[in-house]
Protein backbone atom coordinates (compact mmCIF):
# COMPACT_ATOMS: atom_id res chain seq x y z
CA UNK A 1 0.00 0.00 0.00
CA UNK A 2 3.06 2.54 0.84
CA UNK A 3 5.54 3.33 -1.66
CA UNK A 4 8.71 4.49 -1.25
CA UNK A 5 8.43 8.21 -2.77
CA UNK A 6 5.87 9.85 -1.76
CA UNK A 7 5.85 13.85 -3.24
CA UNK A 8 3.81 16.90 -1.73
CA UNK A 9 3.45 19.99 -4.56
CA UNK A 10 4.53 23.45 -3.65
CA UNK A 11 2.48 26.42 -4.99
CA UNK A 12 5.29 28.38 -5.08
CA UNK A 13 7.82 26.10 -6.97
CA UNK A 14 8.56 27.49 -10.66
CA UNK A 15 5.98 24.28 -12.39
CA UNK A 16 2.50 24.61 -11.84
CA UNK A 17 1.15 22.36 -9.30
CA UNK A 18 -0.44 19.99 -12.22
CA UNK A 19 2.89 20.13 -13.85
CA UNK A 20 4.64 19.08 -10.42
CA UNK A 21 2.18 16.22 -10.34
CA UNK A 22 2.79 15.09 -13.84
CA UNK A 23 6.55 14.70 -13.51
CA UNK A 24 6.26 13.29 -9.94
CA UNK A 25 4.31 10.18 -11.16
CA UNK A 26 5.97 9.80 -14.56
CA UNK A 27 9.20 9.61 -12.05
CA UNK A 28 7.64 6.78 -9.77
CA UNK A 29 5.72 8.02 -7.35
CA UNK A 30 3.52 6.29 -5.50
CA UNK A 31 1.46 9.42 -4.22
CA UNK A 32 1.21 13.25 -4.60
CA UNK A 33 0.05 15.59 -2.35
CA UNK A 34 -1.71 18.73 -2.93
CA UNK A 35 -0.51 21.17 -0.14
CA UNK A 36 -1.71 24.27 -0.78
CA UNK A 37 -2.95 26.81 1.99
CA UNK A 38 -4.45 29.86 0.32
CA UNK A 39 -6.05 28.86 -2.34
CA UNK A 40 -9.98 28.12 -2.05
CA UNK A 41 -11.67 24.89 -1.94
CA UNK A 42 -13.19 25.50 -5.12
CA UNK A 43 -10.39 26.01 -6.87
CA UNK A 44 -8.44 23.31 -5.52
CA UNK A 45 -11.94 20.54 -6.55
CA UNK A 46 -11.49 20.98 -10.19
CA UNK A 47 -7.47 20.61 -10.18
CA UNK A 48 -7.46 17.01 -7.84
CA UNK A 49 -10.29 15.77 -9.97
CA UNK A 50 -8.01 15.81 -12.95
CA UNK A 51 -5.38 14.65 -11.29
CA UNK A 52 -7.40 11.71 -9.91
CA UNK A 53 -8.66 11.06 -13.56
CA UNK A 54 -5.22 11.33 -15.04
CA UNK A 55 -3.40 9.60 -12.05
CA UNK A 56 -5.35 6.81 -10.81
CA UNK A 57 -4.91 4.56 -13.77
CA UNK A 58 -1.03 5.51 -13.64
CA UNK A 59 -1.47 3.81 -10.00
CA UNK A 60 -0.11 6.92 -8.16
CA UNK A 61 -2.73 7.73 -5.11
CA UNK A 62 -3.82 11.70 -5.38
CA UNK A 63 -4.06 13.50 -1.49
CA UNK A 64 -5.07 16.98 -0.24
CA UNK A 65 -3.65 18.23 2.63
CA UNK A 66 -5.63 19.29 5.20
CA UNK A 67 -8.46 19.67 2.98
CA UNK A 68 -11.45 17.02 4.41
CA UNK A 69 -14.30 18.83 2.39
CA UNK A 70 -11.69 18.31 -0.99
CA UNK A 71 -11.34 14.77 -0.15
CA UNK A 72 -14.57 14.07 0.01
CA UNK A 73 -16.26 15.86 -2.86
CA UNK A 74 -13.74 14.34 -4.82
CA UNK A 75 -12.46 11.27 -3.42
CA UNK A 76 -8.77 11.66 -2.82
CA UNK A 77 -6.83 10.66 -0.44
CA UNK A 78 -6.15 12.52 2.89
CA UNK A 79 -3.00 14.22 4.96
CA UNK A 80 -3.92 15.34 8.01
CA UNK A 81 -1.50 17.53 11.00
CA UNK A 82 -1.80 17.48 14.25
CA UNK A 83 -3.65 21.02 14.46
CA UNK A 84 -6.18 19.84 11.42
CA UNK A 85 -8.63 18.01 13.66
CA UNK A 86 -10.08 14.92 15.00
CA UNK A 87 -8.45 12.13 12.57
CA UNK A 88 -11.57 9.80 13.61
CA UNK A 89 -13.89 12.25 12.21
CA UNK A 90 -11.97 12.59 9.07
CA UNK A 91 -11.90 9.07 8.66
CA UNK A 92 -15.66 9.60 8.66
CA UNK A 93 -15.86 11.90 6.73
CA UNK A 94 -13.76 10.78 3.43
CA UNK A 95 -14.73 7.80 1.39
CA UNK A 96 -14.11 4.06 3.07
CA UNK A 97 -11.74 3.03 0.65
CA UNK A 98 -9.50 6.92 1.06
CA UNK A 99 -6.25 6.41 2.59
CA UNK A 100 -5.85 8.94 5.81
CA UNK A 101 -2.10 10.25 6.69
CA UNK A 102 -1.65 12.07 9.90
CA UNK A 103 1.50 13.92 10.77
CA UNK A 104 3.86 12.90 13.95
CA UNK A 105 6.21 14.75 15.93
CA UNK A 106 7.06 13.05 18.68
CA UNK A 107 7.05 8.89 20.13
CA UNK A 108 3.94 10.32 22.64
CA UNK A 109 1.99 11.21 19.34
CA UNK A 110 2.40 7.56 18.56
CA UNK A 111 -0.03 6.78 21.14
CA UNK A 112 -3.23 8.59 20.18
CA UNK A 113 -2.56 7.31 16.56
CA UNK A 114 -6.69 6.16 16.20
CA UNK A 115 -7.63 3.37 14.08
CA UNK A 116 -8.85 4.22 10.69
CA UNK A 117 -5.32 6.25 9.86
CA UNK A 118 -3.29 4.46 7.22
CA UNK A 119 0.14 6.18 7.52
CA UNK A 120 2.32 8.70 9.81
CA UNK A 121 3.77 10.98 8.84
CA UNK A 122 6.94 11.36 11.08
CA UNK A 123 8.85 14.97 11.01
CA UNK A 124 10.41 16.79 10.28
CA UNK A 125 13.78 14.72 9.77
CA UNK A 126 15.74 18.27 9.83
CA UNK A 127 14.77 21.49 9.29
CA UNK A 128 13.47 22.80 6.29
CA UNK A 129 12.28 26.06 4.54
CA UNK A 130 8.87 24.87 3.06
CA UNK A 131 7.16 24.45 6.51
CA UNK A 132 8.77 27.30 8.68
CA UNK A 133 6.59 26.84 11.62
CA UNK A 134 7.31 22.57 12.10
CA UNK A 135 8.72 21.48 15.41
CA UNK A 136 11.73 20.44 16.22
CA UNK A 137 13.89 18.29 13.74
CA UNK A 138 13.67 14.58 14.84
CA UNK A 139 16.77 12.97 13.34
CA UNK A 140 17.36 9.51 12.36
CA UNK A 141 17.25 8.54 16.40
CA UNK A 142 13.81 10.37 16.75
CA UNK A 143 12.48 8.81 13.41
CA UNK A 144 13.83 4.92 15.12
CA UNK A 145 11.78 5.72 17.74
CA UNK A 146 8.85 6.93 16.20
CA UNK A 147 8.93 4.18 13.83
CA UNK A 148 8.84 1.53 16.77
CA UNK A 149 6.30 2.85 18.40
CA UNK A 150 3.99 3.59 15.45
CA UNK A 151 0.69 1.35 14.90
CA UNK A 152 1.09 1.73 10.84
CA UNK A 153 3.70 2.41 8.37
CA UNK A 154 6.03 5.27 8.59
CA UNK A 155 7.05 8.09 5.68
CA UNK A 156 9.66 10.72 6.67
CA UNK A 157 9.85 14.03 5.63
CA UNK A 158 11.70 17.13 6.28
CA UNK A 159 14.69 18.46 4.14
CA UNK A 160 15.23 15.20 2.81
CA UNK A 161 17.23 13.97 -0.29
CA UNK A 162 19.25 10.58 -1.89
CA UNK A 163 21.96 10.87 0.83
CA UNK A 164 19.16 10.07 3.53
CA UNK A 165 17.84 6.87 1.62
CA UNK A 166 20.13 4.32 3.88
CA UNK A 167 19.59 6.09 6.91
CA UNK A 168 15.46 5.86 6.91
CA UNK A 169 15.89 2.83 5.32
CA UNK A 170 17.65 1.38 8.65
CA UNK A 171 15.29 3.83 11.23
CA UNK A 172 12.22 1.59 9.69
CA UNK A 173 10.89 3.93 7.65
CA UNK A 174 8.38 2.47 4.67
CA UNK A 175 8.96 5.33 2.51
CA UNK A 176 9.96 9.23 2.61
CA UNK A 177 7.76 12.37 1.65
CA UNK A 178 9.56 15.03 -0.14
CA UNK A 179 8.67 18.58 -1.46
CA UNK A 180 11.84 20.63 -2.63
CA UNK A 181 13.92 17.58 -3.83
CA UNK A 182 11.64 17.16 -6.44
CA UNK A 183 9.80 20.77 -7.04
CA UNK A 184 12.43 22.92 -7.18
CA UNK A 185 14.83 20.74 -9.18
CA UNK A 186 15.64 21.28 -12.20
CA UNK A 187 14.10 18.25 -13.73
CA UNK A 188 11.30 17.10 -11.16
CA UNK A 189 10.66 13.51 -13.30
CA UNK A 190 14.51 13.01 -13.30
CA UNK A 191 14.61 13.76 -9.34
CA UNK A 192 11.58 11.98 -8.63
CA UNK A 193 12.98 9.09 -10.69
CA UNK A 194 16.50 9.02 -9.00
CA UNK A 195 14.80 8.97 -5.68
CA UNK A 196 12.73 5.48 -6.12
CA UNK A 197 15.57 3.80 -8.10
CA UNK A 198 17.85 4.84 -4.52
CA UNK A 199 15.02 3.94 -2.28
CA UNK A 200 15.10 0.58 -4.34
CA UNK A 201 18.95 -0.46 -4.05
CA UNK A 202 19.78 -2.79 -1.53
């Protein structure tokens, strides 16, 4: 169900978020994210029911971020923080067969993880400049932990890149989220690509 590369769009990266998208799953994706906090809801339906069209059959899983009312208008999958609500009453609220992701900071997180959330995500690994108000970096020894103590598979994020593959890799980690590694490089299908075939070496 988890893949190893998992990429979340930035608004503000120089490809639209569509074209971010596109490259991401012609690179090997498993999933995209669409993280995007300004712009309105009805904006944001139109653009993840393409993607869901166009992405689906390419077998790369479409979430919103935050978004519950997205998700369930339009059936995508959906990433959840720790501010963003009751994860029970997400679970509710998006369709049976959605996959739910809920951010983790810390091992005591790991215990309220409810049934009816797919994923964690655990973070941030290290600092990074696309989500200036996370907590604390966790490291590879705060990502171990996390990763024993967690109830369902773990994807890492935070300032991560192809150096960090071996290092999540022995922490437990299922897969890793990224955002700039892919977004802002210079060919996103190319990064995205080089990330899975590294995620897939022994």
């Amino acid at each position: 169900m988890i893949g190893p590369v998992y990429v979340v769009t930035d608004p503000d990266a120089p490809l639209s978020v569509r074209e971010q998208a596109m490259a991401a799953a012609r690179g090997g994706a498993w999933a995209v994210q669409i993280r995007d906090k300004t712009t309105p809801d009805a904006e944001i339906i139109p653009l993840v029911e393409a993607l869901i069209e166009t992405l689906l059959p390419m077998g790369v899983r479409v979430f919103v971020n935050d978004r519950v009312e997205v998700a369930r208008v339009t059936g995508a999958d959906l990433h959840i923080g720790q501010g963003d609500g009751d994860p029970l009453r997400a679970r509710n609220w998006i369709l049976p067969d959605a996959l739910l992701g809920l951010s983790i900071e810390n091992v005591v997180q790991c215990t309220r993880v409810p049934e009816g959330v797919d994923y964690i995500g655990a973070g941030p690994f290290r600092a990074t400049a696309t989500k200036p108000d996370a907590a604390a970096p966790i490291g590879a020894e705060g990502l171990a932990r996390i990763v024993a103590a967690a109830p369902v598979p773990t994807i890492a994020i935070g300032g991560l890149s192809t150096r960090d593959i071996h290092t999540l890799k022995e922490a437990g980690a299922s897969g890793m989220a990224v955002v700039s590694a892919v977004t802002r490089a210079a060919n996103p299908e190319a990064a995205t690509r080089a990330l899975v075939d590294a995620w897939r070496q022994p």
